[in-house]
N, C-alpha and C. Protein backbone atom coordinates (compact mmCIF):
# COMPACT_ATOMS: atom_id res chain seq x y z
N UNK A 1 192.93 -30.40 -170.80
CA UNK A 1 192.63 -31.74 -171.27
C UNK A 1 192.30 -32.66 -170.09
N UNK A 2 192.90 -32.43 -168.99
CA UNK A 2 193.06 -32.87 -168.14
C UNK A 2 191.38 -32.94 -167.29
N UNK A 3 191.36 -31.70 -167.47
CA UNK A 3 189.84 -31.25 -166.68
C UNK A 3 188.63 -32.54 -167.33
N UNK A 4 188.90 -32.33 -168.70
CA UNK A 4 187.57 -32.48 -169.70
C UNK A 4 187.80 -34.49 -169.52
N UNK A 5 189.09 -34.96 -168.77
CA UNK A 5 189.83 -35.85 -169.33
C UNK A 5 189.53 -37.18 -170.52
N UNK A 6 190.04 -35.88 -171.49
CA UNK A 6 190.74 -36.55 -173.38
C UNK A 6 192.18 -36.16 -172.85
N UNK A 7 192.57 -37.13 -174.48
CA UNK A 7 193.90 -36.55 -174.81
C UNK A 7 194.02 -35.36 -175.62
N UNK A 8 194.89 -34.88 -175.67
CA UNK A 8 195.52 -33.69 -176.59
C UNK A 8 195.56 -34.00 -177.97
N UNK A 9 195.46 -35.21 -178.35
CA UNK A 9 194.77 -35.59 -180.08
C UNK A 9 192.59 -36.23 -180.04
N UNK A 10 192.10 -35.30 -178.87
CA UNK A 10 190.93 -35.58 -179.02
C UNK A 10 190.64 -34.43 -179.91
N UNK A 11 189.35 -35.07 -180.37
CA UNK A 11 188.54 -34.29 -181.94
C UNK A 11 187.87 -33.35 -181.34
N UNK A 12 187.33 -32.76 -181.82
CA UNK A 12 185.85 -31.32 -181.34
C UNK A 12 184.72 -32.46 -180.89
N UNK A 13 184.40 -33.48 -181.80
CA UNK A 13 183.15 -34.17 -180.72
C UNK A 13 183.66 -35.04 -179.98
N UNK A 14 184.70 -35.63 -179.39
CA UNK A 14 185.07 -36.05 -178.36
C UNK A 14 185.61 -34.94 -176.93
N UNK A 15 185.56 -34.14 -177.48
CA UNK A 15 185.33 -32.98 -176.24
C UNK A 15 184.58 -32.58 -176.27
N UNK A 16 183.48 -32.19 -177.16
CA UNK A 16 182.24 -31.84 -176.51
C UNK A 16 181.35 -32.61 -176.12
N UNK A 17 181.54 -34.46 -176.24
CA UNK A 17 181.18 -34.95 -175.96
C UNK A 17 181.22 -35.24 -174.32
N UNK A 18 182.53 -35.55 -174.02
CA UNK A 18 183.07 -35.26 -172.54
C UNK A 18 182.91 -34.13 -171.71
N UNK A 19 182.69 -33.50 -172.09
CA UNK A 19 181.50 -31.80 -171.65
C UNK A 19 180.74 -31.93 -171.13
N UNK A 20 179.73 -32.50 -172.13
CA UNK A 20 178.39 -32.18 -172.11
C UNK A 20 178.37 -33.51 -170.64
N UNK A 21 179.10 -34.76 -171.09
CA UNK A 21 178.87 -35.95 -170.01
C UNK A 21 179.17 -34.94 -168.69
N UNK A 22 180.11 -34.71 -168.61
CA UNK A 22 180.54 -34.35 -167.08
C UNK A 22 179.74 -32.94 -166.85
N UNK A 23 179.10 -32.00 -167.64
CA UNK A 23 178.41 -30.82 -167.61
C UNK A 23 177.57 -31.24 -166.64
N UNK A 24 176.77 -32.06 -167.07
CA UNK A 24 175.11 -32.98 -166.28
C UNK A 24 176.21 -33.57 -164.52
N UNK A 25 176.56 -33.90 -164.88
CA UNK A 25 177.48 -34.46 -163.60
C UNK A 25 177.63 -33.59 -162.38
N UNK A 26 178.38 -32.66 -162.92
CA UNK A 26 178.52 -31.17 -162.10
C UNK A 26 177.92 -30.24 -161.80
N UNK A 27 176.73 -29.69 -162.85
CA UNK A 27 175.83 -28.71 -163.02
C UNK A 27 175.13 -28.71 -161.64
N UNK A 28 174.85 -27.24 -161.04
CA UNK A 28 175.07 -27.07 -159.94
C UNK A 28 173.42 -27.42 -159.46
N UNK A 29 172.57 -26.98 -160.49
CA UNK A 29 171.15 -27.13 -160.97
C UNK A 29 171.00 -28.62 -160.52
N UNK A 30 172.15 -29.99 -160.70
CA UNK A 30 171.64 -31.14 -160.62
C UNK A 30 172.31 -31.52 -159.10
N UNK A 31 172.66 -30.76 -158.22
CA UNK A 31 173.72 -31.03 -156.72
C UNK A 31 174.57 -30.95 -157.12
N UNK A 32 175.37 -30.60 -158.57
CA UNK A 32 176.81 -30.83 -158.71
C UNK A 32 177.75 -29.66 -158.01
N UNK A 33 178.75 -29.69 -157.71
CA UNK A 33 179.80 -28.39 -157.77
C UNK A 33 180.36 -27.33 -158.55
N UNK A 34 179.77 -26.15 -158.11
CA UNK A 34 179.88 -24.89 -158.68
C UNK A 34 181.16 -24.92 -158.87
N UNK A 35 182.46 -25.32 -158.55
CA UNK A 35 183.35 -24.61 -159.10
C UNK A 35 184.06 -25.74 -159.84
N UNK A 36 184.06 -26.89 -159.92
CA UNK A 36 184.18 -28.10 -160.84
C UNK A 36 183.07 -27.38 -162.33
N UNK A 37 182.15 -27.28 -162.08
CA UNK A 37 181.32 -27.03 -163.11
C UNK A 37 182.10 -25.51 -164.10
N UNK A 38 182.62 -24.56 -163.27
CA UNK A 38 183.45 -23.80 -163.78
C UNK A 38 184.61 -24.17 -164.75
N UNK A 39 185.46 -24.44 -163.57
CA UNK A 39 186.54 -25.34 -164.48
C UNK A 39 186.11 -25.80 -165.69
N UNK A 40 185.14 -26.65 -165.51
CA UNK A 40 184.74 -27.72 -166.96
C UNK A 40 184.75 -26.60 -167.88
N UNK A 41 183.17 -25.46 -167.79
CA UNK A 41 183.03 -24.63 -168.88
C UNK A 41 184.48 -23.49 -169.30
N UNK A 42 185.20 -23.50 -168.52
CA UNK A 42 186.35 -22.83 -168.77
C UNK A 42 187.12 -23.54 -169.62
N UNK A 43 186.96 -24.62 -169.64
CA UNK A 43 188.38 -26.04 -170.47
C UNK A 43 187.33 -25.83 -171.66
N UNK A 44 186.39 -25.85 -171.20
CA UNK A 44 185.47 -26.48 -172.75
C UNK A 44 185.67 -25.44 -173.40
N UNK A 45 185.59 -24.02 -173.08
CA UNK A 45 185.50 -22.99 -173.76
C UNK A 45 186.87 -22.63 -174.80
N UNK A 46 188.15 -22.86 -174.00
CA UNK A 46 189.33 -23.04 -174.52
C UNK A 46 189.67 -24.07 -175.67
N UNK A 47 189.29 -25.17 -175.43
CA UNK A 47 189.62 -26.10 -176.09
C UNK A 47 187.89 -26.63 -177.46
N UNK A 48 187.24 -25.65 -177.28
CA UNK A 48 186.10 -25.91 -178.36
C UNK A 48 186.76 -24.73 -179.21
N UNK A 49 187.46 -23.84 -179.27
CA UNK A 49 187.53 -22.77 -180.22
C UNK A 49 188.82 -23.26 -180.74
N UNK A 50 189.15 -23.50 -181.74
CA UNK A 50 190.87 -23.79 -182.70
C UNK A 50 191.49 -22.85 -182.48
N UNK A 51 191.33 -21.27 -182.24
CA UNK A 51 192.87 -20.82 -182.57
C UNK A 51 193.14 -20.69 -180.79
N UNK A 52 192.04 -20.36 -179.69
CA UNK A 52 192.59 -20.18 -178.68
C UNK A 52 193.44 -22.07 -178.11
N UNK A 53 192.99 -23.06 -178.49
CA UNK A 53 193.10 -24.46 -178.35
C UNK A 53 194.88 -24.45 -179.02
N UNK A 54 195.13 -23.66 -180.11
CA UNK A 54 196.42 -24.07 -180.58
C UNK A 54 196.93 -23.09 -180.07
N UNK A 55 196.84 -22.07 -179.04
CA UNK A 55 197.63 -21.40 -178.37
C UNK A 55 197.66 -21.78 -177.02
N UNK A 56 196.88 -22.86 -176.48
CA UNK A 56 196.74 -23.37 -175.62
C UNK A 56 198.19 -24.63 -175.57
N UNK A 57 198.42 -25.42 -176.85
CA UNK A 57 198.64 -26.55 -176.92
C UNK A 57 200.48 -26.05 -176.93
């Protein structure tokens, strides 16, 4: 949550919203940092799917 930073009662489009913002941010394609950009798609990946997200929580 922390990565993506929402809270732990954010919705599916308020994290993928915060994704996609910080995706463009980081994306390595735009100067961003390869391993920030990791992280992100790693949180996003966890926390966009419900059952791995409630085994997360």
């Amino acid at each position: 949550y922390a990565v993506l930073g929402v809270d732990e009662s954010a919705t599916d489009a308020e994290i993928k919203k915060a994704y996609r913002r910080l995706s463009v941010k980081h994306h390595p394609d735009k100067g961003g940092d390869t391993a920030a950009f990791k992280e992100l798609t790693s949180a996003y990946e966890v926390l966009s799917d419900g059952e791995r997200r409630a085994l997360y929580d």
